[in-house]
Each structure stands twice: as C-alpha cells, then as structure tokens.
C-alpha atoms as a PDB file:
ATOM      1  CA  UNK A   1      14.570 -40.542  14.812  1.00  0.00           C
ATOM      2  CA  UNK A   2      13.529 -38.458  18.021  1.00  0.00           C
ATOM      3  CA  UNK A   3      10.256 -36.555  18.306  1.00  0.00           C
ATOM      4  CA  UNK A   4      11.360 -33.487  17.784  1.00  0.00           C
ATOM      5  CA  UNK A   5      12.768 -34.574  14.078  1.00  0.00           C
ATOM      6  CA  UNK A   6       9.915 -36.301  13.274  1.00  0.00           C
ATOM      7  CA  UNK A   7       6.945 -33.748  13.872  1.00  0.00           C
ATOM      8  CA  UNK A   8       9.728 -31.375  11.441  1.00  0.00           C
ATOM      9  CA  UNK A   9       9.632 -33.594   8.473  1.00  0.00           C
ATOM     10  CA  UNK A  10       5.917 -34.152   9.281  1.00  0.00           C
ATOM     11  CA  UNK A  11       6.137 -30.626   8.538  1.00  0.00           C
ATOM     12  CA  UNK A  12       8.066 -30.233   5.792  1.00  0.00           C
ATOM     13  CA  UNK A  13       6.215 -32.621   3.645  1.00  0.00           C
ATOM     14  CA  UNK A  14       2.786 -30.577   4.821  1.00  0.00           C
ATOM     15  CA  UNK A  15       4.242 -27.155   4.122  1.00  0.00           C
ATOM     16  CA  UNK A  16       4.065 -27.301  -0.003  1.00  0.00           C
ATOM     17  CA  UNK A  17       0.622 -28.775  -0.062  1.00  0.00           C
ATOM     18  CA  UNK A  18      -0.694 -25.954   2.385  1.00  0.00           C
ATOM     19  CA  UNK A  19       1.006 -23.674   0.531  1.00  0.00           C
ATOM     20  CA  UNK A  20      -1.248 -24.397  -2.820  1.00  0.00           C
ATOM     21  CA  UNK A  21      -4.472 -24.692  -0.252  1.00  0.00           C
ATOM     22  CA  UNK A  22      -3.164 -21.357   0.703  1.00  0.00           C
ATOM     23  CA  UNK A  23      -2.944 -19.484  -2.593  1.00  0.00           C
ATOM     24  CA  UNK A  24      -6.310 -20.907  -4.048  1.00  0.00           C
ATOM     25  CA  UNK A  25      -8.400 -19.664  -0.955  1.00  0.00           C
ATOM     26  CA  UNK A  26      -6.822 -16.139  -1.268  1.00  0.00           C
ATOM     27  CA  UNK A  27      -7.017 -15.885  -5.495  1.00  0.00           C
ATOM     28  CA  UNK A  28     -10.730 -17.449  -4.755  1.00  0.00           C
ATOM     29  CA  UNK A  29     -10.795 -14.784  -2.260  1.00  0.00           C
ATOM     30  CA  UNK A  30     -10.416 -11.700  -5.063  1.00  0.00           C
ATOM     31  CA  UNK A  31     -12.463 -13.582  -7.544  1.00  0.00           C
ATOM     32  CA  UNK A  32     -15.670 -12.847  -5.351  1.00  0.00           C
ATOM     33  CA  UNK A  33     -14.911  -9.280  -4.495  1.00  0.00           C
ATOM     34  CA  UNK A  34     -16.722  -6.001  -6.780  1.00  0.00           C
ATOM     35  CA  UNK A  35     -14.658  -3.901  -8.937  1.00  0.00           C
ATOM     36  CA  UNK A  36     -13.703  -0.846  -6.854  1.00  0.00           C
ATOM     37  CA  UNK A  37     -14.260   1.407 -10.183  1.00  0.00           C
ATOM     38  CA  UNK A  38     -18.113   0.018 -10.020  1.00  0.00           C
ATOM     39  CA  UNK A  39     -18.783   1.286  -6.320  1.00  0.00           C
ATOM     40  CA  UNK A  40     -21.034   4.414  -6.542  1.00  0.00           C
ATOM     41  CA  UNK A  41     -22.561   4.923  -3.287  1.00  0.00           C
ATOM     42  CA  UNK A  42     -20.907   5.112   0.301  1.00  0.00           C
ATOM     43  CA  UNK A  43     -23.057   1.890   1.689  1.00  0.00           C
ATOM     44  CA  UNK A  44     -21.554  -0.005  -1.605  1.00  0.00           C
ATOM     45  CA  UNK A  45     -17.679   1.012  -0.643  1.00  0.00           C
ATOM     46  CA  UNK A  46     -18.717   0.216   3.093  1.00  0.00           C
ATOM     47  CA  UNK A  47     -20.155  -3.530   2.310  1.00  0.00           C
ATOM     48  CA  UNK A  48     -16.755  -4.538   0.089  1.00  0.00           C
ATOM     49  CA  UNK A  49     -14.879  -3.175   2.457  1.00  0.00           C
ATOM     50  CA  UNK A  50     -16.308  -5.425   4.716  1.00  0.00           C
ATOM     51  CA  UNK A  51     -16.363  -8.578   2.612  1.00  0.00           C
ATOM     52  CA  UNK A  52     -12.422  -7.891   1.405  1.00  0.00           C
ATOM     53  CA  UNK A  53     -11.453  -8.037   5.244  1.00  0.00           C
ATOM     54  CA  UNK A  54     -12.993 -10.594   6.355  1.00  0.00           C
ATOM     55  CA  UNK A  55     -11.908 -12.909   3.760  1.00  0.00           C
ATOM     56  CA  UNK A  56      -8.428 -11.965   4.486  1.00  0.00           C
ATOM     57  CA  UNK A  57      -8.188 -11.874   8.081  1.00  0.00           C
ATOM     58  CA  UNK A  58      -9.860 -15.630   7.962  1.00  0.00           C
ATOM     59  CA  UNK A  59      -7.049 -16.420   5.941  1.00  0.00           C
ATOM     60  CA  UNK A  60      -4.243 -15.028   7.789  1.00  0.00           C
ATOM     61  CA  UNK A  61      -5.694 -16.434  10.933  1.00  0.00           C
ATOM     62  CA  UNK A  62      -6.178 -20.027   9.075  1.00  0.00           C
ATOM     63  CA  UNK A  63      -2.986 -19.814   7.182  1.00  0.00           C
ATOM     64  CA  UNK A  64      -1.304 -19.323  10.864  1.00  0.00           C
ATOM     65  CA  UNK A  65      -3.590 -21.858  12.743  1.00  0.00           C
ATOM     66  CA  UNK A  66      -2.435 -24.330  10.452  1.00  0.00           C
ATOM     67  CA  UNK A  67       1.149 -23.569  10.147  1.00  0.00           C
ATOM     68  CA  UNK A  68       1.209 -22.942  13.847  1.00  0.00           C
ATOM     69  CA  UNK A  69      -0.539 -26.638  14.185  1.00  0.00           C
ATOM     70  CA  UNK A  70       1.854 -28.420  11.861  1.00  0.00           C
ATOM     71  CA  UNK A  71       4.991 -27.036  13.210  1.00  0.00           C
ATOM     72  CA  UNK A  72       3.820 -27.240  16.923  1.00  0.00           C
ATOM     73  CA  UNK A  73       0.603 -29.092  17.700  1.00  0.00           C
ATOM     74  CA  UNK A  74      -2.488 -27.722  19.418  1.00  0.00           C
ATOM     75  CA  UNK A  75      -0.628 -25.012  21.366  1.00  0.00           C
ATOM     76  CA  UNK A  76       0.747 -23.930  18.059  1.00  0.00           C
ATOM     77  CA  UNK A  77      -2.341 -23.761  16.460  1.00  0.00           C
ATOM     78  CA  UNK A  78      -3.726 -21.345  19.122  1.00  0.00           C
ATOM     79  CA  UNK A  79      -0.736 -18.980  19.132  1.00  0.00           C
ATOM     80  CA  UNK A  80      -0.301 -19.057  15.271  1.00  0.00           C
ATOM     81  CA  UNK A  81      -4.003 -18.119  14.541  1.00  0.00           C
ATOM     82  CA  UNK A  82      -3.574 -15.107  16.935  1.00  0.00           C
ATOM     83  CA  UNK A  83      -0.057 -14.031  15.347  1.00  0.00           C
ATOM     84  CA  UNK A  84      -1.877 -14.506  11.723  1.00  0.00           C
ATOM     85  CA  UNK A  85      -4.806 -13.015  12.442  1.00  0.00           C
ATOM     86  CA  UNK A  86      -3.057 -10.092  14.308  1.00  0.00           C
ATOM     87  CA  UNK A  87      -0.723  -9.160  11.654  1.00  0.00           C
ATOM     88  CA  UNK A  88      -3.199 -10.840   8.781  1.00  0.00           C
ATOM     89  CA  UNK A  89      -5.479  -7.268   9.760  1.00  0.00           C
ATOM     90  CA  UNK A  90      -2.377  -4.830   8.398  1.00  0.00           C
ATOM     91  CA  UNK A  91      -2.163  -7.646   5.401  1.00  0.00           C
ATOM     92  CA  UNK A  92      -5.690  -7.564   4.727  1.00  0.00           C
ATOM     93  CA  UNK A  93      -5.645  -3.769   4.736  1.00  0.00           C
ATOM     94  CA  UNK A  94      -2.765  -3.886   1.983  1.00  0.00           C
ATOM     95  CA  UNK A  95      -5.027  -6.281  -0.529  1.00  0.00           C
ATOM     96  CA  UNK A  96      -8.076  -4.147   0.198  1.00  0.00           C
ATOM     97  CA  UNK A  97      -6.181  -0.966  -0.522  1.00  0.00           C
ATOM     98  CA  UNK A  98      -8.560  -0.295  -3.360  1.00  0.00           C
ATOM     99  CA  UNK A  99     -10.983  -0.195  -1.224  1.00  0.00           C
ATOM    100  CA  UNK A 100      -9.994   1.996   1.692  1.00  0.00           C
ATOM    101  CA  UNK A 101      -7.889   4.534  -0.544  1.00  0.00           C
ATOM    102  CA  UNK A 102      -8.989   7.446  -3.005  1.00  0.00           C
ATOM    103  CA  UNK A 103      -6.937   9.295  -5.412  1.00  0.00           C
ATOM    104  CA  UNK A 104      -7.642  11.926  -8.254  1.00  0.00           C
ATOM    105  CA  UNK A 105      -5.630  14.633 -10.025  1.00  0.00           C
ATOM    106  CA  UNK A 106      -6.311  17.317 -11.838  1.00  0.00           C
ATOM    107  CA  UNK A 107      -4.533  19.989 -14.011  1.00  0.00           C
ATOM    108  CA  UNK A 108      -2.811  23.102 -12.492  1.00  0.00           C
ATOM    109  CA  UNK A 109      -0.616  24.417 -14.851  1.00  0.00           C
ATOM    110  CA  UNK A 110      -0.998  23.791 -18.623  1.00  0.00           C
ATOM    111  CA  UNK A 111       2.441  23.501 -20.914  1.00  0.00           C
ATOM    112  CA  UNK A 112       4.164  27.026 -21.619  1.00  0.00           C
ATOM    113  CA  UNK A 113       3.797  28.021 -17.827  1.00  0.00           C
ATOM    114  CA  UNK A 114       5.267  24.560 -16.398  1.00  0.00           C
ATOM    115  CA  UNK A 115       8.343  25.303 -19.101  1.00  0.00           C
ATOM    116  CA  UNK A 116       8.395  28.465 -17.403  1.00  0.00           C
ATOM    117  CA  UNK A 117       8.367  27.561 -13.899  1.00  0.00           C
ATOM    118  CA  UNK A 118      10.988  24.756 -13.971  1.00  0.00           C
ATOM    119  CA  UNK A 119      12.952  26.059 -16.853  1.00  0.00           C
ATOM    120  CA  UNK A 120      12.205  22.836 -19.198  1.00  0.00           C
ATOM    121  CA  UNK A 121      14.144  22.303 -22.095  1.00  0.00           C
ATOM    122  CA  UNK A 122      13.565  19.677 -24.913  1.00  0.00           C
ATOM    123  CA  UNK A 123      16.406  18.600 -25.453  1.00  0.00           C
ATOM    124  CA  UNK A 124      15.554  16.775 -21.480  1.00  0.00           C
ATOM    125  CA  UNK A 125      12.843  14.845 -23.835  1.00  0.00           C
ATOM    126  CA  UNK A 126      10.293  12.750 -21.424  1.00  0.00           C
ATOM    127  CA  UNK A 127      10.582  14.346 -17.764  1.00  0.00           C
ATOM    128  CA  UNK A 128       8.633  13.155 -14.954  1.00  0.00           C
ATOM    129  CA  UNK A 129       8.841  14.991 -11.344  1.00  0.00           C
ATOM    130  CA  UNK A 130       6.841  14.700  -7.700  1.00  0.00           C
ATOM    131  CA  UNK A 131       7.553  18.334  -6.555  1.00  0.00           C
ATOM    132  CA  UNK A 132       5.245  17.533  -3.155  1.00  0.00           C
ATOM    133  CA  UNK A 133       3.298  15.039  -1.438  1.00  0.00           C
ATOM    134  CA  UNK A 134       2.233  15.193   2.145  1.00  0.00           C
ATOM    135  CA  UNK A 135       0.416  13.651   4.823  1.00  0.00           C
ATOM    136  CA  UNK A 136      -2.531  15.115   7.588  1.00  0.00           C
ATOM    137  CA  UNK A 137      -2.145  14.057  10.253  1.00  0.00           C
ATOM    138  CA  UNK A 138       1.274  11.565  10.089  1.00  0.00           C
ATOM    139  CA  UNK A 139       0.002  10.012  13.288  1.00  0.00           C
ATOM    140  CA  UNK A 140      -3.538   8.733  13.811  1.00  0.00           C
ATOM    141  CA  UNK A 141      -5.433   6.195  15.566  1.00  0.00           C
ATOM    142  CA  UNK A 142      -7.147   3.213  14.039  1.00  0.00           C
ATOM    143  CA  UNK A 143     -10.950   4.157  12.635  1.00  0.00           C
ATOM    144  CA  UNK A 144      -9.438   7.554  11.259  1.00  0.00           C
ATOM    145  CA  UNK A 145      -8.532   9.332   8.019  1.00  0.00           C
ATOM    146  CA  UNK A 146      -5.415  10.411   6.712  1.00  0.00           C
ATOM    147  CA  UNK A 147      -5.177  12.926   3.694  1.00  0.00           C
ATOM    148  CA  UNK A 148      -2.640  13.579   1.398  1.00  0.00           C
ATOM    149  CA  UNK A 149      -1.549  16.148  -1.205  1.00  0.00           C
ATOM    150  CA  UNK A 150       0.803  16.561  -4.294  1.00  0.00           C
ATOM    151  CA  UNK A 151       2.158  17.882  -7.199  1.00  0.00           C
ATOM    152  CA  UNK A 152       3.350  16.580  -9.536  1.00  0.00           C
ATOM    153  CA  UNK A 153       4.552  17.131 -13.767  1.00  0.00           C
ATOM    154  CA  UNK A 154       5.220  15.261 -16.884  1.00  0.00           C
ATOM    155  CA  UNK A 155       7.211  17.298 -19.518  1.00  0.00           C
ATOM    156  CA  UNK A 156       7.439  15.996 -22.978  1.00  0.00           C
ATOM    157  CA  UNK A 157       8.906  18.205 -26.267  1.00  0.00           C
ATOM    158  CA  UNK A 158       6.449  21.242 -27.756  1.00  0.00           C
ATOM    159  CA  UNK A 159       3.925  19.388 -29.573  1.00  0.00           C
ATOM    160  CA  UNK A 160       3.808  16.115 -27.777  1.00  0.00           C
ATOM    161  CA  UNK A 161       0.442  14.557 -27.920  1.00  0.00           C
ATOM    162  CA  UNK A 162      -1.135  13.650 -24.763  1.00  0.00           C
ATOM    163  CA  UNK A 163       0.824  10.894 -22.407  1.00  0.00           C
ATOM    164  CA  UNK A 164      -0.296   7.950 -20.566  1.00  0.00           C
ATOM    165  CA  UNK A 165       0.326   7.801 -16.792  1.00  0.00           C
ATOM    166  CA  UNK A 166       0.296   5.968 -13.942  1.00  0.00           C
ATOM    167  CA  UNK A 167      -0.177   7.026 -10.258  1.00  0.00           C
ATOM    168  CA  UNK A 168       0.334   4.530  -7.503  1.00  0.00           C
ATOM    169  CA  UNK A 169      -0.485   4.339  -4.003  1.00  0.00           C
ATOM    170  CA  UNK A 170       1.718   1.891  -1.833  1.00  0.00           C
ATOM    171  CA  UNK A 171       1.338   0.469   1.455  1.00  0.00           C
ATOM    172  CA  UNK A 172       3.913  -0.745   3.984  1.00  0.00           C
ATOM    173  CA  UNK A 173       4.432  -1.974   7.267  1.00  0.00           C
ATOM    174  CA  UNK A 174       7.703  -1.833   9.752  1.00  0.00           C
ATOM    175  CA  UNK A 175       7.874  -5.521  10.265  1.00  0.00           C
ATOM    176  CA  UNK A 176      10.108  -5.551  13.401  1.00  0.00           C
ATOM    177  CA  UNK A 177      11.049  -9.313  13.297  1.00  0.00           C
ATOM    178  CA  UNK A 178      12.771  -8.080   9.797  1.00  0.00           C
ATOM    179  CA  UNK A 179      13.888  -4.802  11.035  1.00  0.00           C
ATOM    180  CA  UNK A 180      12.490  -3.560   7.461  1.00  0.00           C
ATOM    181  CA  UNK A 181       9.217  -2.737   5.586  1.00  0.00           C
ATOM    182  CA  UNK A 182       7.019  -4.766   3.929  1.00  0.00           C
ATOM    183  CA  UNK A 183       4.800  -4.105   0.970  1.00  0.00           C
ATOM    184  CA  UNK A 184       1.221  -4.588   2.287  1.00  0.00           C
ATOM    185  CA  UNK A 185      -0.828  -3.540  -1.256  1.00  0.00           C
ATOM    186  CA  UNK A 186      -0.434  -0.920  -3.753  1.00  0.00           C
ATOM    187  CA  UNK A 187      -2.939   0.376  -5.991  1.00  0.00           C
ATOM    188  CA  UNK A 188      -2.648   1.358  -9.596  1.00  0.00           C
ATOM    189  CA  UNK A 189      -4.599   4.355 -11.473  1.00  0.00           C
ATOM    190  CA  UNK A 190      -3.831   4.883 -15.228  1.00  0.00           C
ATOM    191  CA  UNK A 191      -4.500   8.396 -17.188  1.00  0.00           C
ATOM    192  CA  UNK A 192      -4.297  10.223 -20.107  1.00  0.00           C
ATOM    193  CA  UNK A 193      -2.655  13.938 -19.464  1.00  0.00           C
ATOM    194  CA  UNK A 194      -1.891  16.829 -21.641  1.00  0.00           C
ATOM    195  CA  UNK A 195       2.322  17.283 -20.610  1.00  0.00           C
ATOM    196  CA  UNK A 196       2.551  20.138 -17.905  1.00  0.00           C
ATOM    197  CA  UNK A 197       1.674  20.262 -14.083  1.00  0.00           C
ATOM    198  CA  UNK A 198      -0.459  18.188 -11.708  1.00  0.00           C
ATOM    199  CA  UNK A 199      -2.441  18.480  -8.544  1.00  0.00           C
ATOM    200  CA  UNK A 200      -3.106  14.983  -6.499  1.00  0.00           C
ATOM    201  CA  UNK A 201      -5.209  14.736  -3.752  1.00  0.00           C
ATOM    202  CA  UNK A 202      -6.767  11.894  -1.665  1.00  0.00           C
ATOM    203  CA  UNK A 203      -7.049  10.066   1.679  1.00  0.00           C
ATOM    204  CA  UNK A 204      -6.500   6.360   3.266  1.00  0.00           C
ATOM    205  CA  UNK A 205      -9.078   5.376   6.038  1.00  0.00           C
ATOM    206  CA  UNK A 206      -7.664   3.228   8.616  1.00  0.00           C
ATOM    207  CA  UNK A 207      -9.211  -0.085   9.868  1.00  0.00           C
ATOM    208  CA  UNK A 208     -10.290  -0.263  13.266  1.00  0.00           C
ATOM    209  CA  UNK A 209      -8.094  -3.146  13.702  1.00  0.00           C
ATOM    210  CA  UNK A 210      -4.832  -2.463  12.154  1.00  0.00           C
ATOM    211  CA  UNK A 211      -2.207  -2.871  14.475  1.00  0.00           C
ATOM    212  CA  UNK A 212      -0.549  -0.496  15.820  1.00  0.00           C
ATOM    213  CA  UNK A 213       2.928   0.367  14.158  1.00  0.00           C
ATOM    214  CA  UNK A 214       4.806   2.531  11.218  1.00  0.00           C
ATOM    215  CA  UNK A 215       3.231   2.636   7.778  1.00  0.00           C
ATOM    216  CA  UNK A 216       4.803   3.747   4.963  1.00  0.00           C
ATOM    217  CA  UNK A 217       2.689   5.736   2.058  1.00  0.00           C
ATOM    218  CA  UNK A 218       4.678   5.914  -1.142  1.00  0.00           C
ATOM    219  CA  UNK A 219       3.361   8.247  -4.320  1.00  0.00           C
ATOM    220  CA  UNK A 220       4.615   7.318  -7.666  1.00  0.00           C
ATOM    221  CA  UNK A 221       4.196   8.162 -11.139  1.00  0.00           C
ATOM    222  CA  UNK A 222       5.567   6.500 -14.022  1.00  0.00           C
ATOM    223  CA  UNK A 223       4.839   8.141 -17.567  1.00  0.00           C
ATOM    224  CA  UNK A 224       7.120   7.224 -20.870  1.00  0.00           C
ATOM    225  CA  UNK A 225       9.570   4.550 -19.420  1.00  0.00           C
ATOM    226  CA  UNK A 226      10.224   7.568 -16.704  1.00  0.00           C
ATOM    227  CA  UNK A 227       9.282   7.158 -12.998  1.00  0.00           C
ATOM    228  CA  UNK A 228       9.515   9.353  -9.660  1.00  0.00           C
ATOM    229  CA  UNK A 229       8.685   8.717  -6.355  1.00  0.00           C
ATOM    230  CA  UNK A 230       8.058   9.972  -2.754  1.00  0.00           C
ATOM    231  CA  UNK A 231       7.629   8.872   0.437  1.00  0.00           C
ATOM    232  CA  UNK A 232       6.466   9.943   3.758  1.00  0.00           C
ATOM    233  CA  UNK A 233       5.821   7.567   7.453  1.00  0.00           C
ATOM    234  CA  UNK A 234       2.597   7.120   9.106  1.00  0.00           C
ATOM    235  CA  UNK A 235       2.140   6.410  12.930  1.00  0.00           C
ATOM    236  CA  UNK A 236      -0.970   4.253  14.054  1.00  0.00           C
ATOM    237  CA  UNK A 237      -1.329   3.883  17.424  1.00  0.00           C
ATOM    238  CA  UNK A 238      -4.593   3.467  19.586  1.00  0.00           C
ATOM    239  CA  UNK A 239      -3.754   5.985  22.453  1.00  0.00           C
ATOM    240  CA  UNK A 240      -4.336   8.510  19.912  1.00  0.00           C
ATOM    241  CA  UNK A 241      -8.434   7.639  20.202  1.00  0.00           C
ATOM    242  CA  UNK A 242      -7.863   9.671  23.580  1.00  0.00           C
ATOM    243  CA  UNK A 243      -6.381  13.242  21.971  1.00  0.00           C
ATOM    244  CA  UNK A 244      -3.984  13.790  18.876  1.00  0.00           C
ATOM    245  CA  UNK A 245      -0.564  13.860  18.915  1.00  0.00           C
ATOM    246  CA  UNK A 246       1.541  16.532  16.801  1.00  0.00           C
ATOM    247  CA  UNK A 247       4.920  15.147  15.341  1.00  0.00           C
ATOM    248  CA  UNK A 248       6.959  16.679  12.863  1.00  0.00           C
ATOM    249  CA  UNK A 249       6.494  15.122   9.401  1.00  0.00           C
ATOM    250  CA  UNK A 250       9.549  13.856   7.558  1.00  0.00           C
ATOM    251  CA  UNK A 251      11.117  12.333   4.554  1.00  0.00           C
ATOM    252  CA  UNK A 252      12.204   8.320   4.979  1.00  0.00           C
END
C-alpha cells in the first residue's frame, strides 16, 4: 500500500470518531449559552453575542484544523483552520441568529376589514398569506444593520377563536463550491393572534467578520397546518465601509 492510500484510510477510520468529538463540543457549546428571551439590556445581548461566536468560530476553525490535519498533515492543518474558521464566521452567525436578529408583529387590520380587503370567503377555511416583506438596505457592509418589513394575514371562518402562529427568520449563504445556498440558522417565534392582518418588523445586525458574499433572508409563517413564505437576497461586502451602494431589490 503506497503513501498516499495509507494516510486515506488513516483518515477514514479518524473521520467517525471526530465526527462525535465534533457534535459534543458544539451541543456543549449551546448548553452554556443564555436564553435569548431572558436578555433585557443591550450590554446582556452584546456579551452572548460574544460568547455564541466565539464558541463557534473555535469550532469551525478546530473542526477544519483537524480535518485539514488528518486528510493532509501539518500543511493541511494550517489551510483547513483558515478555510473553517473563514467560513465557520457566516456558520457561527447562522447558530447565533437568535442573538443578532429581532422580530415583532403587531395587529393592523382586525377581521371584517381583512374579509373586506382580500375578499375572504369561508368556505377557503384556514388561509395564511405574506402580502410584503422587504429589506433596507439589500447591500451592506459587515458591522451594519439591515431592516425589514411585512405584512402578513391568517384568515380562519367568522367565529374562529384565536390561532397559534409561527414566524421564522432564516439564514443562508451562496456556497459557491455548491453553486447553491445553505441554511446557516433560522429562528422560531410562536404567537397567539386574533384571525385578520399583520404588521412585522425587525432587523439582522451583521458581524464584523462575516464574509463577504450573498445571504438569503427568508420570512415564513405557518398557522393551522398552512404555511407561506418569502424571500429576498442580501449583499455583504466590505467595500461598502467606504460609501453605500444602491441596487435594485428583487425576488429570488
């Protein structure tokens, strides 16, 4: 057996056991982090923020110095803890989602008027529709803030008691060695709504350290066994820190 074949099953028999060392530090990882529903003051939100990326950039930059090493020796250590740790920021961003994302709703039009507007009829039963959701600004350099806005409704028949619901925030990255995106994080916020219209508001801060790249924000709301969704691209780039850019927004 050459070299070459036997530093691959070297490898190969490594690759399961790191895989459990792996998955232990990062669920250890989440154990020690705060509830993001217990944060009440800005310098709270700032420290887990801090504590949430650190422990997972140290583990994409260990989970590739150790891949890297087993696969191609010292040299492969050094380039896989930079290509972890790189890409481990935009992962790390994606578990700490919680953390760098806000999101509340609020009524805007109560039940008759939403029948009204969209011409609802019972007989649809459980209806649930994103009418809007946007972005400012769509492109934005790392250390900034990105709003967004939308409307939403959940229709149910006349006399419908009130519904539970679910609005989610996802995260995703272009991933060019794919060609595709890749779910980074989403986040998960459950209600209790009186059927008829919705306004949603909120904003994602970007890490300083993020690479630069496409993001994808998705909004969606599930109510009822129903679901809807939207979507809408973010640009990240670093030249940005020097003067905005204007691009027109669209659709994926």
């Amino acid at each position: 057996m050459n070299k070459g074949k036997k530093i691959m099953k070297h490898a190969s028999m490594k690759l399961p056991l790191f895989s459990l060392i792996y998955l232990f530090f990062l669920s250890s990882c989440a154990a020690v982090l705060p509830d993001p529903n217990t944060l009440r003051t800005p310098e709270e939100r700032r420290s887990a923020r801090i504590k949430c990326m650190a422990l997972y950039t140290a583990g994409g930059a260990a989970g590739g110095a150790v891949l890297g090493g087993l696969i191609k020796g010292r040299k492969g250590a050094t380039v896989g803890a930079v290509a972890g740790g790189a890409l481990g920021f935009a992962y790390a961003w994606g578990h700490c989602l919680s953390y760098y994302s806000t999101l509340n709703s609020e009524p805007v039009t109560g039940y008759n008027e939403t029948v009204q507007d969209i011409h609802y009829d019972p007989s649809q039963g459980y209806v649930v529709k994103i009418e809007d959701f946007s972005l400012s600004p769509s492109e934005v350099a790392q250390g900034g803030t990105v709003a967004f806005n939308g409307k939403y409704y959940v229709m149910a028949p006349e006399g419908t008691k009130d519904q539970d619901v679910t609005e989610t925030r996802v995260l995703e990255f272009y991933d060019e060695t794919k060609g595709e995106f890749v779910e980074l994080g989403r986040v998960d916020r459950n209600i209790t709504v009186a059927p008829g219209r919705r306004g949603a508001d909120g904003q994602f801060d970007i890490p300083e350290k993020v690479p630069d790249g496409r993001y994808l924000i998705k909004f969606i709301v599930s109510s009822n066994g129903k679901q809807d969704q939207i979507q809408r691209e973010l640009f990240v780039r670093q030249r940005l820190a020097q003067g905005p850019a204007i691009i027109k927004q669209g659709e994926i």
